[in-house]
C-alpha atoms as a PDB file:
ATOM      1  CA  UNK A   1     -54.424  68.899 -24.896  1.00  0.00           C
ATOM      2  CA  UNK A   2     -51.777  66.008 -25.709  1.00  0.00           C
ATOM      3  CA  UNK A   3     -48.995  68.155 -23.307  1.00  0.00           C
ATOM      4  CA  UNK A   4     -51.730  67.804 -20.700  1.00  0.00           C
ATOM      5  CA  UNK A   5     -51.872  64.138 -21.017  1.00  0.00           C
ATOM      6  CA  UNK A   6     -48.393  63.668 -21.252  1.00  0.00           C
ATOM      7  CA  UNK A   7     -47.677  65.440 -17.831  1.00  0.00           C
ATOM      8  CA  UNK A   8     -50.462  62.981 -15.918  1.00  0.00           C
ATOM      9  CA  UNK A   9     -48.804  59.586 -17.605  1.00  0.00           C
ATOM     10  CA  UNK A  10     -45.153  61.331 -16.431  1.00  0.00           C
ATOM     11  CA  UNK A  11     -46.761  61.146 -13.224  1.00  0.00           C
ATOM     12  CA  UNK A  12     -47.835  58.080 -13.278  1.00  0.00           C
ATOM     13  CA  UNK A  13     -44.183  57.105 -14.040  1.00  0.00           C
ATOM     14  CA  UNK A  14     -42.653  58.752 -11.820  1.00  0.00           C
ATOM     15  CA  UNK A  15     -42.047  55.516  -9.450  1.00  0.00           C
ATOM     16  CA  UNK A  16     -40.202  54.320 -12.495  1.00  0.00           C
ATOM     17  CA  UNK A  17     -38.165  57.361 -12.777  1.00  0.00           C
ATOM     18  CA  UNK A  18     -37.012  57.607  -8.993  1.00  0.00           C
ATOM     19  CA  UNK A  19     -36.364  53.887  -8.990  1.00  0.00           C
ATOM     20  CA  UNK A  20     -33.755  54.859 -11.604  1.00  0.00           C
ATOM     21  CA  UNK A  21     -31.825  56.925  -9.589  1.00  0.00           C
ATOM     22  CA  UNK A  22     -33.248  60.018 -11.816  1.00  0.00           C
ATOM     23  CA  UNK A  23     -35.193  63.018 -10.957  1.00  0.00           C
ATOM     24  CA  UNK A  24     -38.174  64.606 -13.160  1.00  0.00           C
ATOM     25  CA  UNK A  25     -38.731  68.388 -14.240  1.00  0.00           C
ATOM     26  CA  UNK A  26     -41.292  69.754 -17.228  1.00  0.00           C
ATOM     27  CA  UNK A  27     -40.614  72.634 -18.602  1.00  0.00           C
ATOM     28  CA  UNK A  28     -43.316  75.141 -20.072  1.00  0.00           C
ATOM     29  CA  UNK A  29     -44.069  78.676 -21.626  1.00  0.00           C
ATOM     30  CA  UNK A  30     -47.413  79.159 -19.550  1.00  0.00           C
ATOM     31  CA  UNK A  31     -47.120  81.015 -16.394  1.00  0.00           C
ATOM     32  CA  UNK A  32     -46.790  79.785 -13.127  1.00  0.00           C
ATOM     33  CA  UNK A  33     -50.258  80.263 -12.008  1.00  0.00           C
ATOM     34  CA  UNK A  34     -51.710  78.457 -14.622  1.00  0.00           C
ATOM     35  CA  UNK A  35     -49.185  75.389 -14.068  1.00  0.00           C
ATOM     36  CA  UNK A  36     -50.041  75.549 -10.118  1.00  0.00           C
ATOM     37  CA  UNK A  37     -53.580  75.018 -11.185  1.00  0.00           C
ATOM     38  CA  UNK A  38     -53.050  72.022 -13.146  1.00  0.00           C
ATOM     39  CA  UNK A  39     -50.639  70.456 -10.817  1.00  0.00           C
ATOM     40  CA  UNK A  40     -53.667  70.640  -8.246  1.00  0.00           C
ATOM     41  CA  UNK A  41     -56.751  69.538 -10.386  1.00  0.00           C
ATOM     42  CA  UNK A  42     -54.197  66.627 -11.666  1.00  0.00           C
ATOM     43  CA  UNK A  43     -52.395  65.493  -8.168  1.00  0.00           C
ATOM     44  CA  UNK A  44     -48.798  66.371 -10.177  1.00  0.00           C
ATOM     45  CA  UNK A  45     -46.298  66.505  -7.636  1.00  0.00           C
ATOM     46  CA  UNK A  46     -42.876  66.663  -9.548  1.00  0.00           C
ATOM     47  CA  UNK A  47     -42.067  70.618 -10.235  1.00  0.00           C
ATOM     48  CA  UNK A  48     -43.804  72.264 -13.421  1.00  0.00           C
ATOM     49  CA  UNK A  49     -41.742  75.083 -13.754  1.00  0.00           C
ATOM     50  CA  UNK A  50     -42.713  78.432 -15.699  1.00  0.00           C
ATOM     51  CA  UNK A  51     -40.450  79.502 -18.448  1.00  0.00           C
ATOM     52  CA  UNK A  52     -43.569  81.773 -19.697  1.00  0.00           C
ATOM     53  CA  UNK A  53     -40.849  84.063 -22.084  1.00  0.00           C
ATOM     54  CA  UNK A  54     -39.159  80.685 -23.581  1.00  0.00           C
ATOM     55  CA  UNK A  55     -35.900  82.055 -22.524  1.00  0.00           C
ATOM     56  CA  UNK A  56     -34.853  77.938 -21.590  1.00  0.00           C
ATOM     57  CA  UNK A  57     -37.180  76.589 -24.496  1.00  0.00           C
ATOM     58  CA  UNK A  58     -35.453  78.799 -27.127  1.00  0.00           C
ATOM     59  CA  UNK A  59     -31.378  78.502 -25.499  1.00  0.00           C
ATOM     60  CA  UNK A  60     -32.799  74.658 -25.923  1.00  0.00           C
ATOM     61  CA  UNK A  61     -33.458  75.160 -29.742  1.00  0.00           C
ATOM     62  CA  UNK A  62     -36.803  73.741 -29.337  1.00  0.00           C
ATOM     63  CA  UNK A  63     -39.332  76.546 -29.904  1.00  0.00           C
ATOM     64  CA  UNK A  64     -42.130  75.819 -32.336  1.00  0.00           C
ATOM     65  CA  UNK A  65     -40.976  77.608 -35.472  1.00  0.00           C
ATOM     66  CA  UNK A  66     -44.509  77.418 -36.951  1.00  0.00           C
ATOM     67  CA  UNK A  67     -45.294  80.659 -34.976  1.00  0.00           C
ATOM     68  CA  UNK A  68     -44.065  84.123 -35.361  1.00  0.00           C
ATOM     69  CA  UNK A  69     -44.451  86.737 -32.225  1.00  0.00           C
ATOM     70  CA  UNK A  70     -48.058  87.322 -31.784  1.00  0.00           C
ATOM     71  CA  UNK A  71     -49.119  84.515 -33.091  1.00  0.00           C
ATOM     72  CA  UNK A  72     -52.565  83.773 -31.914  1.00  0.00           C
ATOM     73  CA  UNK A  73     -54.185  80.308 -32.058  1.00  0.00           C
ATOM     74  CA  UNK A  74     -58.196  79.340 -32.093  1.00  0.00           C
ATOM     75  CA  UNK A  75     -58.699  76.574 -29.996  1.00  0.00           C
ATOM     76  CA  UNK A  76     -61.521  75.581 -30.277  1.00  0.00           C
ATOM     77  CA  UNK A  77     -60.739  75.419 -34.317  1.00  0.00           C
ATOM     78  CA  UNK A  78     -57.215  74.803 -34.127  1.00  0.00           C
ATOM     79  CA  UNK A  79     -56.320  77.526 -36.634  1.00  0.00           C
ATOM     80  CA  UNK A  80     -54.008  80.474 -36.630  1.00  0.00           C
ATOM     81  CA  UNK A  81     -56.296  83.464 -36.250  1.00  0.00           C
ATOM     82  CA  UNK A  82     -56.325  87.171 -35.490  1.00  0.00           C
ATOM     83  CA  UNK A  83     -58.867  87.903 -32.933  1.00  0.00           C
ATOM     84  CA  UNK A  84     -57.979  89.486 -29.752  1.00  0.00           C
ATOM     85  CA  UNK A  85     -58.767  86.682 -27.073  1.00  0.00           C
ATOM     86  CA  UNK A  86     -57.248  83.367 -28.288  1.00  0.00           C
ATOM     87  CA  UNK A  87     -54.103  81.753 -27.051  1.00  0.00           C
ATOM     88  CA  UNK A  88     -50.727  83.186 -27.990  1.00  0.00           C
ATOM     89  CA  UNK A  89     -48.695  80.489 -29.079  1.00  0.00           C
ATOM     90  CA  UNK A  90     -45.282  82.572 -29.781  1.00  0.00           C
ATOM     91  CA  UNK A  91     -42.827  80.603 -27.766  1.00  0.00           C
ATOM     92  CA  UNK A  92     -44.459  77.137 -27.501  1.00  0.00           C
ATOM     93  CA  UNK A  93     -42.012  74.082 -27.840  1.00  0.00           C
ATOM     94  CA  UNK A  94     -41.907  71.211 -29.662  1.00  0.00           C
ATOM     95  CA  UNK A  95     -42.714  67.890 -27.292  1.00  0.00           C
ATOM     96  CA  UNK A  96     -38.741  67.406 -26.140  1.00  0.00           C
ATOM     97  CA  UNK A  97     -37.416  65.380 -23.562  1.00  0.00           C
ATOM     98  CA  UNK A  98     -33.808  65.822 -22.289  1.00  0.00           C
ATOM     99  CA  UNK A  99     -31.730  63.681 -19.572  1.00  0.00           C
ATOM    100  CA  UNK A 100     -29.196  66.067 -18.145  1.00  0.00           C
ATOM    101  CA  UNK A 101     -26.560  64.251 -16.079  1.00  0.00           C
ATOM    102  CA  UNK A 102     -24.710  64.847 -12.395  1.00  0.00           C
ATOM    103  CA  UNK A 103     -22.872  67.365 -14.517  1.00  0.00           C
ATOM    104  CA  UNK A 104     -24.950  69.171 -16.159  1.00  0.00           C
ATOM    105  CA  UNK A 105     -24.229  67.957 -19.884  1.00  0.00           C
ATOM    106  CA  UNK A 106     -27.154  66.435 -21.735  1.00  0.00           C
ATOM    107  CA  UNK A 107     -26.721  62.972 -21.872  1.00  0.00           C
ATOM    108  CA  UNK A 108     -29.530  62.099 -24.555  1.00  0.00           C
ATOM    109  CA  UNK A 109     -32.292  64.447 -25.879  1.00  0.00           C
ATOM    110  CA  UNK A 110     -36.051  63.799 -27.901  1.00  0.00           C
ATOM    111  CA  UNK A 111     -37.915  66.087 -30.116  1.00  0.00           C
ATOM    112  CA  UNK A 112     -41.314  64.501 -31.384  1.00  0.00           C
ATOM    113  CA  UNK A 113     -41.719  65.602 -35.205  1.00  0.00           C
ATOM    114  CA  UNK A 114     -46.127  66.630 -33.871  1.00  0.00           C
ATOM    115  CA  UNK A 115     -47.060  67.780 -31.205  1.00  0.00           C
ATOM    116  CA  UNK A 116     -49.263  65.363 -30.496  1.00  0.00           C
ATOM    117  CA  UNK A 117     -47.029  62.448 -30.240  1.00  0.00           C
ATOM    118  CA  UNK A 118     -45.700  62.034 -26.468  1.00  0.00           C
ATOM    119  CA  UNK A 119     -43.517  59.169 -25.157  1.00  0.00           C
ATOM    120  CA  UNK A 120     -44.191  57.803 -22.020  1.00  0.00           C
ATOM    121  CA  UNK A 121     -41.841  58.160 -18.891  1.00  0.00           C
ATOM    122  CA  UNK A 122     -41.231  54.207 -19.329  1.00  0.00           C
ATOM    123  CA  UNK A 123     -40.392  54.857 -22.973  1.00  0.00           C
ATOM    124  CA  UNK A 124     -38.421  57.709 -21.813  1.00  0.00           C
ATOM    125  CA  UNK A 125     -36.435  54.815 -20.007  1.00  0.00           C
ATOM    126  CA  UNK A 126     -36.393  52.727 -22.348  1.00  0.00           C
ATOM    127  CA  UNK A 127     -34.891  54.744 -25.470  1.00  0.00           C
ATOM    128  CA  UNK A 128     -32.712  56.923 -22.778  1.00  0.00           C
ATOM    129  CA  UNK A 129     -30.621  54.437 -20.305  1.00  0.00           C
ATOM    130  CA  UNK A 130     -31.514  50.608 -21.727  1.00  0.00           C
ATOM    131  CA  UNK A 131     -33.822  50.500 -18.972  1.00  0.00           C
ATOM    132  CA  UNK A 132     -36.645  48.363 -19.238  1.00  0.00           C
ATOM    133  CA  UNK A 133     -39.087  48.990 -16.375  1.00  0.00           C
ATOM    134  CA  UNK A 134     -42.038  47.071 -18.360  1.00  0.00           C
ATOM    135  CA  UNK A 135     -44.819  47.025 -16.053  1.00  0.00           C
ATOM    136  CA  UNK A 136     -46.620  44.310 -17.512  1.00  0.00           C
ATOM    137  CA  UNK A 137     -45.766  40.755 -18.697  1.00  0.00           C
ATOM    138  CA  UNK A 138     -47.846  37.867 -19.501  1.00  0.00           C
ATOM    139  CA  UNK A 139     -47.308  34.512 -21.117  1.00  0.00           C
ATOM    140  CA  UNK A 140     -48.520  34.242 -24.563  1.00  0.00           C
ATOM    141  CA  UNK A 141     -47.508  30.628 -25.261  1.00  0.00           C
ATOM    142  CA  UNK A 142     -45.270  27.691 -22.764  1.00  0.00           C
ATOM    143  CA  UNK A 143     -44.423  25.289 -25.109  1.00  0.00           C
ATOM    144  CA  UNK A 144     -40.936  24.045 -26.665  1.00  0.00           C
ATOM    145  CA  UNK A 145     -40.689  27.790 -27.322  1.00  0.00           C
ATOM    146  CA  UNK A 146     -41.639  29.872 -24.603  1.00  0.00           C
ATOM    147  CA  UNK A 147     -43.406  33.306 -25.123  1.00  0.00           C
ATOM    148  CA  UNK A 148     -44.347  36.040 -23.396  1.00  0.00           C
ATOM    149  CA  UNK A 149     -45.686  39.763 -24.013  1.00  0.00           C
ATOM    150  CA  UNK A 150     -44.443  42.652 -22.481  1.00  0.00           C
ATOM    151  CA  UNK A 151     -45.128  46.189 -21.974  1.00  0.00           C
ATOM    152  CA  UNK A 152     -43.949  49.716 -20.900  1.00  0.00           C
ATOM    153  CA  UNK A 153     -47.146  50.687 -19.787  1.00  0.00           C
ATOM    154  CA  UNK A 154     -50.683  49.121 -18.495  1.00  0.00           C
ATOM    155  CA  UNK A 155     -52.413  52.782 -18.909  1.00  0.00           C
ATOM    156  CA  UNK A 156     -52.149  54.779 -22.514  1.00  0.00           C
ATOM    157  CA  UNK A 157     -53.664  57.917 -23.934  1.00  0.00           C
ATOM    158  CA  UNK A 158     -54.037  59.348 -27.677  1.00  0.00           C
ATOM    159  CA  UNK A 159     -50.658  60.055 -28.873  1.00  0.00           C
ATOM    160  CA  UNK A 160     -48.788  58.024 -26.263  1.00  0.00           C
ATOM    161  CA  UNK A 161     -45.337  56.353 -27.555  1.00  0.00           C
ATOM    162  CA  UNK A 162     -45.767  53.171 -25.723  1.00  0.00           C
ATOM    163  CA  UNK A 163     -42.521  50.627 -25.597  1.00  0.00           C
ATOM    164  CA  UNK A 164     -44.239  46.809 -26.385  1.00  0.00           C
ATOM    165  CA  UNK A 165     -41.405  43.671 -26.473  1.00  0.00           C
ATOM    166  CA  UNK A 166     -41.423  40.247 -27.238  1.00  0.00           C
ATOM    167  CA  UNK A 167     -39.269  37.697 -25.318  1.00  0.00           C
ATOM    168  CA  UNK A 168     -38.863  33.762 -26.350  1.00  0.00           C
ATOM    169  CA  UNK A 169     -36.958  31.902 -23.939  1.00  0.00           C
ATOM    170  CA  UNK A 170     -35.295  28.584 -26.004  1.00  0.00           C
ATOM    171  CA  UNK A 171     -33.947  25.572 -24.044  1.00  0.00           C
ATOM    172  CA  UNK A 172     -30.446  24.327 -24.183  1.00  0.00           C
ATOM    173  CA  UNK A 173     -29.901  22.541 -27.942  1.00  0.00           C
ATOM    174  CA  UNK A 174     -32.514  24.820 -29.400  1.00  0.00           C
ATOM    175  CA  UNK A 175     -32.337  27.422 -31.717  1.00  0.00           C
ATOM    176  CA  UNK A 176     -34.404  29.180 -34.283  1.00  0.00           C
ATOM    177  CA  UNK A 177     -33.333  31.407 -37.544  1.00  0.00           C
ATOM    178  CA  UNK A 178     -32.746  35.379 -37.745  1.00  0.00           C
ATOM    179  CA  UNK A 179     -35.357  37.496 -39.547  1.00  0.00           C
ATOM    180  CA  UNK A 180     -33.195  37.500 -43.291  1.00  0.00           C
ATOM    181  CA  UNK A 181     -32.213  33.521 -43.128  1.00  0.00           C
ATOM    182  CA  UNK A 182     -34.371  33.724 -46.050  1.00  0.00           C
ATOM    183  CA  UNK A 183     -33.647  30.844 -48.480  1.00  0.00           C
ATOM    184  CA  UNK A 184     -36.599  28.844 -47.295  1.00  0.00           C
ATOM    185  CA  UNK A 185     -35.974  28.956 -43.977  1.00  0.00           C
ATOM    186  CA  UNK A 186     -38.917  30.344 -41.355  1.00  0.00           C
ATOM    187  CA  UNK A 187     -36.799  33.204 -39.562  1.00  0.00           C
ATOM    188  CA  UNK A 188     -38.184  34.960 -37.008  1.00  0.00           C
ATOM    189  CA  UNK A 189     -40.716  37.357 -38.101  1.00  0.00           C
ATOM    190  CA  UNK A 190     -43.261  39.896 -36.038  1.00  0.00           C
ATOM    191  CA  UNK A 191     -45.849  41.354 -37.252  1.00  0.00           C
ATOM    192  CA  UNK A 192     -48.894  43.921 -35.747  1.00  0.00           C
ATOM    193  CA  UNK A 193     -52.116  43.956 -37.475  1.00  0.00           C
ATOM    194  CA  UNK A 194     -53.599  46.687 -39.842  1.00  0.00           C
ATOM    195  CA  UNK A 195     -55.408  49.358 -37.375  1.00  0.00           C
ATOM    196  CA  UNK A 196     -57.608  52.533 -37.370  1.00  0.00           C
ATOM    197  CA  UNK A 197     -56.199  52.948 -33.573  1.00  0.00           C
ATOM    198  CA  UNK A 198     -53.373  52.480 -33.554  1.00  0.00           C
ATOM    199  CA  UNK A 199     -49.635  52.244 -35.331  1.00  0.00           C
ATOM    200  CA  UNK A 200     -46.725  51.114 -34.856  1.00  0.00           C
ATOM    201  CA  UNK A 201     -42.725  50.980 -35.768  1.00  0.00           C
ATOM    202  CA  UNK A 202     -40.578  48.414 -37.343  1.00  0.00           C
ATOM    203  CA  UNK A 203     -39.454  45.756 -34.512  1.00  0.00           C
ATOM    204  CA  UNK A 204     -36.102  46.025 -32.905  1.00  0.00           C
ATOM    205  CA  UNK A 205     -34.360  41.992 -33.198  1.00  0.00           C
ATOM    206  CA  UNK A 206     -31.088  41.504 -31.175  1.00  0.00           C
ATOM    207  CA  UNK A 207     -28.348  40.898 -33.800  1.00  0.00           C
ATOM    208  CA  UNK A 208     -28.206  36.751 -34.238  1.00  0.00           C
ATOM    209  CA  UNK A 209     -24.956  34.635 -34.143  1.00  0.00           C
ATOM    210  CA  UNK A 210     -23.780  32.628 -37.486  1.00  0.00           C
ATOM    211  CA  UNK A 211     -23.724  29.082 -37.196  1.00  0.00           C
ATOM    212  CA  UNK A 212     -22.216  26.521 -39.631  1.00  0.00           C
ATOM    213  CA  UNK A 213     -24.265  23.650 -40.273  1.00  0.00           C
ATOM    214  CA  UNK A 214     -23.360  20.359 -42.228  1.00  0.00           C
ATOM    215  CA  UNK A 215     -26.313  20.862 -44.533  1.00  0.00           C
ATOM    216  CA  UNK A 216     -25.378  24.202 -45.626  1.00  0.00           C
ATOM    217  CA  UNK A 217     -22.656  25.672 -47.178  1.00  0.00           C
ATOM    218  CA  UNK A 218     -22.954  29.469 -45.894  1.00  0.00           C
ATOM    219  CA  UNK A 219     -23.421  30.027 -42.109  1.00  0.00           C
ATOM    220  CA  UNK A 220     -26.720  30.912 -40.872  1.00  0.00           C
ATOM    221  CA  UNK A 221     -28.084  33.203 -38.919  1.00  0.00           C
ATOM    222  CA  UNK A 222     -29.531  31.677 -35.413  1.00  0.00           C
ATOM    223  CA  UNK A 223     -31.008  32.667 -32.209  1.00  0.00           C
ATOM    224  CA  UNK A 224     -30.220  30.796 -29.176  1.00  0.00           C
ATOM    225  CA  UNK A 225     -31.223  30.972 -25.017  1.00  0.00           C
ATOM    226  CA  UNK A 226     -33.559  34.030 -24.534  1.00  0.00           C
ATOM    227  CA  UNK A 227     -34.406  36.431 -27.561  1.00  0.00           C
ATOM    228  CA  UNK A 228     -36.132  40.046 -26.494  1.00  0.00           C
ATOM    229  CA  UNK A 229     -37.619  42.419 -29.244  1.00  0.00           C
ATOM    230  CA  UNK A 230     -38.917  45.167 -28.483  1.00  0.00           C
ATOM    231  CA  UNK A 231     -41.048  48.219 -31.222  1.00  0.00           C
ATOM    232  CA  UNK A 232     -42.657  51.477 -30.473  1.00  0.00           C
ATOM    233  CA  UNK A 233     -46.839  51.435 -30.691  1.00  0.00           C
ATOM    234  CA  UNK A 234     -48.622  54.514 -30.217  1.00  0.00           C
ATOM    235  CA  UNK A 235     -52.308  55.133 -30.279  1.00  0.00           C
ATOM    236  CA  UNK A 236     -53.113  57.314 -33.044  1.00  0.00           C
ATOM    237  CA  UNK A 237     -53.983  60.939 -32.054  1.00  0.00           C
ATOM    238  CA  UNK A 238     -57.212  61.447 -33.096  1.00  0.00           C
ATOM    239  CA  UNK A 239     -58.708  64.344 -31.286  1.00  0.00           C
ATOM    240  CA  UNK A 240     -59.529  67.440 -33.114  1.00  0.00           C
ATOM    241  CA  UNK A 241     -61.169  70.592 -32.292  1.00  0.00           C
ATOM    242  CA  UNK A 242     -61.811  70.655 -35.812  1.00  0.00           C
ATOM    243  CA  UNK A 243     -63.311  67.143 -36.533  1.00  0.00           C
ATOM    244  CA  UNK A 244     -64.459  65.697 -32.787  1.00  0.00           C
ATOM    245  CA  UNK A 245     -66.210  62.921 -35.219  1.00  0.00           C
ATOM    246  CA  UNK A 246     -62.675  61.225 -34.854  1.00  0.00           C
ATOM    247  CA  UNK A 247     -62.562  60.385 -31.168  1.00  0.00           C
ATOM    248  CA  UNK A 248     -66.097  59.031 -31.451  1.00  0.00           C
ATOM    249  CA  UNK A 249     -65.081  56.846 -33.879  1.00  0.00           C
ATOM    250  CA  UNK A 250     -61.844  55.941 -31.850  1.00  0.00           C
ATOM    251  CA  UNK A 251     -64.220  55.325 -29.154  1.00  0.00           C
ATOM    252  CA  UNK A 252     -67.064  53.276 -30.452  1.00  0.00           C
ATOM    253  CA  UNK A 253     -64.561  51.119 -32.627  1.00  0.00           C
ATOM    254  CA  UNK A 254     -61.521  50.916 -30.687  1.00  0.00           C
ATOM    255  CA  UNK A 255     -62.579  50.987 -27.156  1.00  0.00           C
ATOM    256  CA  UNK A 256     -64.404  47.876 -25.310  1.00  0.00           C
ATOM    257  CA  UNK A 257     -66.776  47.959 -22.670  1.00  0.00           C
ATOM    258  CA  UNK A 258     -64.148  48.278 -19.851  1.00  0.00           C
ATOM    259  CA  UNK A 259     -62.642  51.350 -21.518  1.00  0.00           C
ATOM    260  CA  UNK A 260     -59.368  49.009 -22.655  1.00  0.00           C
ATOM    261  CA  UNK A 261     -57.536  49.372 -26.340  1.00  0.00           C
ATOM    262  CA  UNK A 262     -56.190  46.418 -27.442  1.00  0.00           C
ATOM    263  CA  UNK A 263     -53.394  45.691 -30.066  1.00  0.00           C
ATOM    264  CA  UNK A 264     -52.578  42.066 -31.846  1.00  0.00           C
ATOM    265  CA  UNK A 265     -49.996  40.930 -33.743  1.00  0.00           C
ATOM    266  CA  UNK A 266     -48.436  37.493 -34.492  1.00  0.00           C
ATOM    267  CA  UNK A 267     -45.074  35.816 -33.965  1.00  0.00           C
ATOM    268  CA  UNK A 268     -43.203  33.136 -36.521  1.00  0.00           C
ATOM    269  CA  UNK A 269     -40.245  30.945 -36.545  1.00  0.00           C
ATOM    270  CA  UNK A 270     -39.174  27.355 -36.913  1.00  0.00           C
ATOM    271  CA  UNK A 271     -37.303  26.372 -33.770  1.00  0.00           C
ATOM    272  CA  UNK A 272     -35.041  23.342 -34.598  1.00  0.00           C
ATOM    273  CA  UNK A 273     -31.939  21.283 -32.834  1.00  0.00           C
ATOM    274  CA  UNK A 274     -28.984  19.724 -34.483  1.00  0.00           C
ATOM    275  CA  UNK A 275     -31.283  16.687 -35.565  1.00  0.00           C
ATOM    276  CA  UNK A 276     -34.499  18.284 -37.119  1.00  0.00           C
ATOM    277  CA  UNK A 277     -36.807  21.077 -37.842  1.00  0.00           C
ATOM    278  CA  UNK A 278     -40.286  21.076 -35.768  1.00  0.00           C
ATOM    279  CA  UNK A 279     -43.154  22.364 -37.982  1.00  0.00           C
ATOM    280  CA  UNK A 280     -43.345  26.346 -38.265  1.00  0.00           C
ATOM    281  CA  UNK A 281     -45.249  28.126 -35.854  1.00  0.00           C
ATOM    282  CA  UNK A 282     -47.440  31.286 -35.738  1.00  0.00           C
ATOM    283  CA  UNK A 283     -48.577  32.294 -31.985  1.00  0.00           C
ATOM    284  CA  UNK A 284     -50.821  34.931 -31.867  1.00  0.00           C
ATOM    285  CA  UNK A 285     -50.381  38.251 -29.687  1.00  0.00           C
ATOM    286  CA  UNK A 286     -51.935  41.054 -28.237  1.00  0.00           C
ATOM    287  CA  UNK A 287     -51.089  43.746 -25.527  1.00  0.00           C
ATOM    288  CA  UNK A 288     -53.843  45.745 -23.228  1.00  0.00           C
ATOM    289  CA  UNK A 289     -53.978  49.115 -22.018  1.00  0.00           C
ATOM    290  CA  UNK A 290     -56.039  50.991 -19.847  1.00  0.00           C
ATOM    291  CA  UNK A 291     -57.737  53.902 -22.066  1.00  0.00           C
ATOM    292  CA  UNK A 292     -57.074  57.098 -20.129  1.00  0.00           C
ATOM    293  CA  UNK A 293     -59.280  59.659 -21.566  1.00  0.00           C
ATOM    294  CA  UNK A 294     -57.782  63.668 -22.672  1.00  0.00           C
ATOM    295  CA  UNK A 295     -57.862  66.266 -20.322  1.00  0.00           C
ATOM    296  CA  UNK A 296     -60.275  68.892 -22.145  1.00  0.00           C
ATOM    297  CA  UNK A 297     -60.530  71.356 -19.044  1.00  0.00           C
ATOM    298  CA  UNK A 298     -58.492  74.324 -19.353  1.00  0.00           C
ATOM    299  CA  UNK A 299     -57.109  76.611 -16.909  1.00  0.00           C
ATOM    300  CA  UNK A 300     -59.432  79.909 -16.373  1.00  0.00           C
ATOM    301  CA  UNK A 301     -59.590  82.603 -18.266  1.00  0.00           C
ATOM    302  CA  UNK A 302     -57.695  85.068 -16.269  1.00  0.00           C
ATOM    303  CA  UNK A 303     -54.626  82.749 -15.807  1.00  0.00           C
ATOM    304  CA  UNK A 304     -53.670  81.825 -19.677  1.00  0.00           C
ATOM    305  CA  UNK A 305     -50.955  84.103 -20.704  1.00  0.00           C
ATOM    306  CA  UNK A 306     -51.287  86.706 -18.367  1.00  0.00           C
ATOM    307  CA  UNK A 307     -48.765  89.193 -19.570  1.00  0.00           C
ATOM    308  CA  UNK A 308     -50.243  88.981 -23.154  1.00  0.00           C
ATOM    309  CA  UNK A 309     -53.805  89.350 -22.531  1.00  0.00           C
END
């Protein structure tokens, strides 16, 4: 379900990809008749090619070790199971992502710990080349300290690793303090608030210059000009064949009335010149996304693992 809603938000990026100079592939064990039927209901048009005896997934040491040969999995359940019927699984990969350059080496490479964690193609960008195609950016405050929200992606699905920054443009003669000032000082600090949809990672800060000032006898740790952080969110993965309870509750508690998930959080610092210290500020943030609902429809019957059936 979550590979099926990876491959639609990959297509969805793909703009951002070619824009990078960079082509896109996906890689998977079913057969080539189910993938052509997915590509069609789903409008994919980058190549979904069939590696349906893992030959590629397994030289790329990313098969699922969690299943032997002729291991078969209940779906609907999501247990392993031995009734003629349900899916063979032998061969599945882990959720990888590589970037192969003009040479054919491997230039980075991904492996989600679950399977149903999947980073976006912007993400992709983003962790891969230091390219930051964020498709959305909005001003949270324009004061001394100007702030503004930013964000990989506009759409997001259950398990999507979604790229969100923060950027606070200073003018000449200001600065504010680094994250472990500490010592009374207000450094910059970022923090999400506690959610049932979503979580996120620590934030990346930019490494801050050391300043000597006359009041202090150690240097301290400043910002200056424009400051960008950025941390991973991801909306949690709550659908289960074995509990759909979960994605109702995702739903009715997560979800507003224009199918959007939102996420908050709130920014600190004291921003200062060489004269004084203005009071210490908290501006509060948030970031929007489009919910885009899980593909549930599977391919027919007589397509799913045809040499195994």
């Amino acid at each position: 379900m979550y590979c099926r809603g990876q491959l639609v938000q990959l297509q969805h990026d793909l703009p951002a990809f070619q824009s990078a100079g960079m082509g896109l592939a996906a890689i998977s064990y079913d057969g080539a008749a189910v993938l052509r039927d997915f590509a069609s209901r789903k409008g994919i048009t980058f190549p979904l090619l069939a590696d349906h005896a893992s030959h590629v997934i397994r030289a790329f040491g990313v098969a699922n070790r969690r299943y032997a040969p002729g291991t078969l999995l209940d779906i609907d359940t999501e247990r392993i199971t031995d009734s003629p019927g349900d899916v063979p699984v032998y061969g599945v990969a882990y959720p990888s992502v590589f970037v192969i350059g003009a040479k054919g080496t491997v230039l980075w490479r991904f492996v989600s710990e679950t399977d149903e964690l999947r980073l976006t193609g912007t993400a992709i960008l983003e962790r891969s080349i230091g390219a930051a195609p964020e498709v959305s950016r909005r001003p949270a405050q324009n004061g001394r300290v100007q702030a503004t929200v930013t964000a990989s992606n506009t759409e997001a699905g259950l398990g999507n690793r979604l790229w969100i920054g923060l950027e606070l443009k200073m003018p000449p003669g200001l600065h504010i303090y680094g994250p472990e000032a500490g010592r009374g000082y207000h450094g910059l600090q970022w923090r999400m608030d506690a959610s049932s949809c979503w979580y996120q990672n620590e934030p990346a800060y930019p490494k801050p210059m050391l300043r000597h000032f006359a009041f202090e006898e150690q240097d301290l740790p400043v910002f200056e000009g424009d400051v960008r952080v950025t941390r991973e969110l991801v909306l949690k993965p709550v659908l289960s064949a074995a509990d759909p309870s979960l994605f109702r509750l995702f739903r009715s508690v997560c979800m507003d009335s224009g199918s959007h998930v939102k996420a908050t959080g709130t920014v600190s610092f004291q921003a200062c010149d060489d004269r004084q210290c203005y009071p210490p500020q908290s501006i509060a943030l948030d970031w929007e996304f489009h919910f885009v609902p899980p593909d549930l429809e599977r391919a027919p019957p007589e397509l799913r693992r045809e040499f195994e059936q």
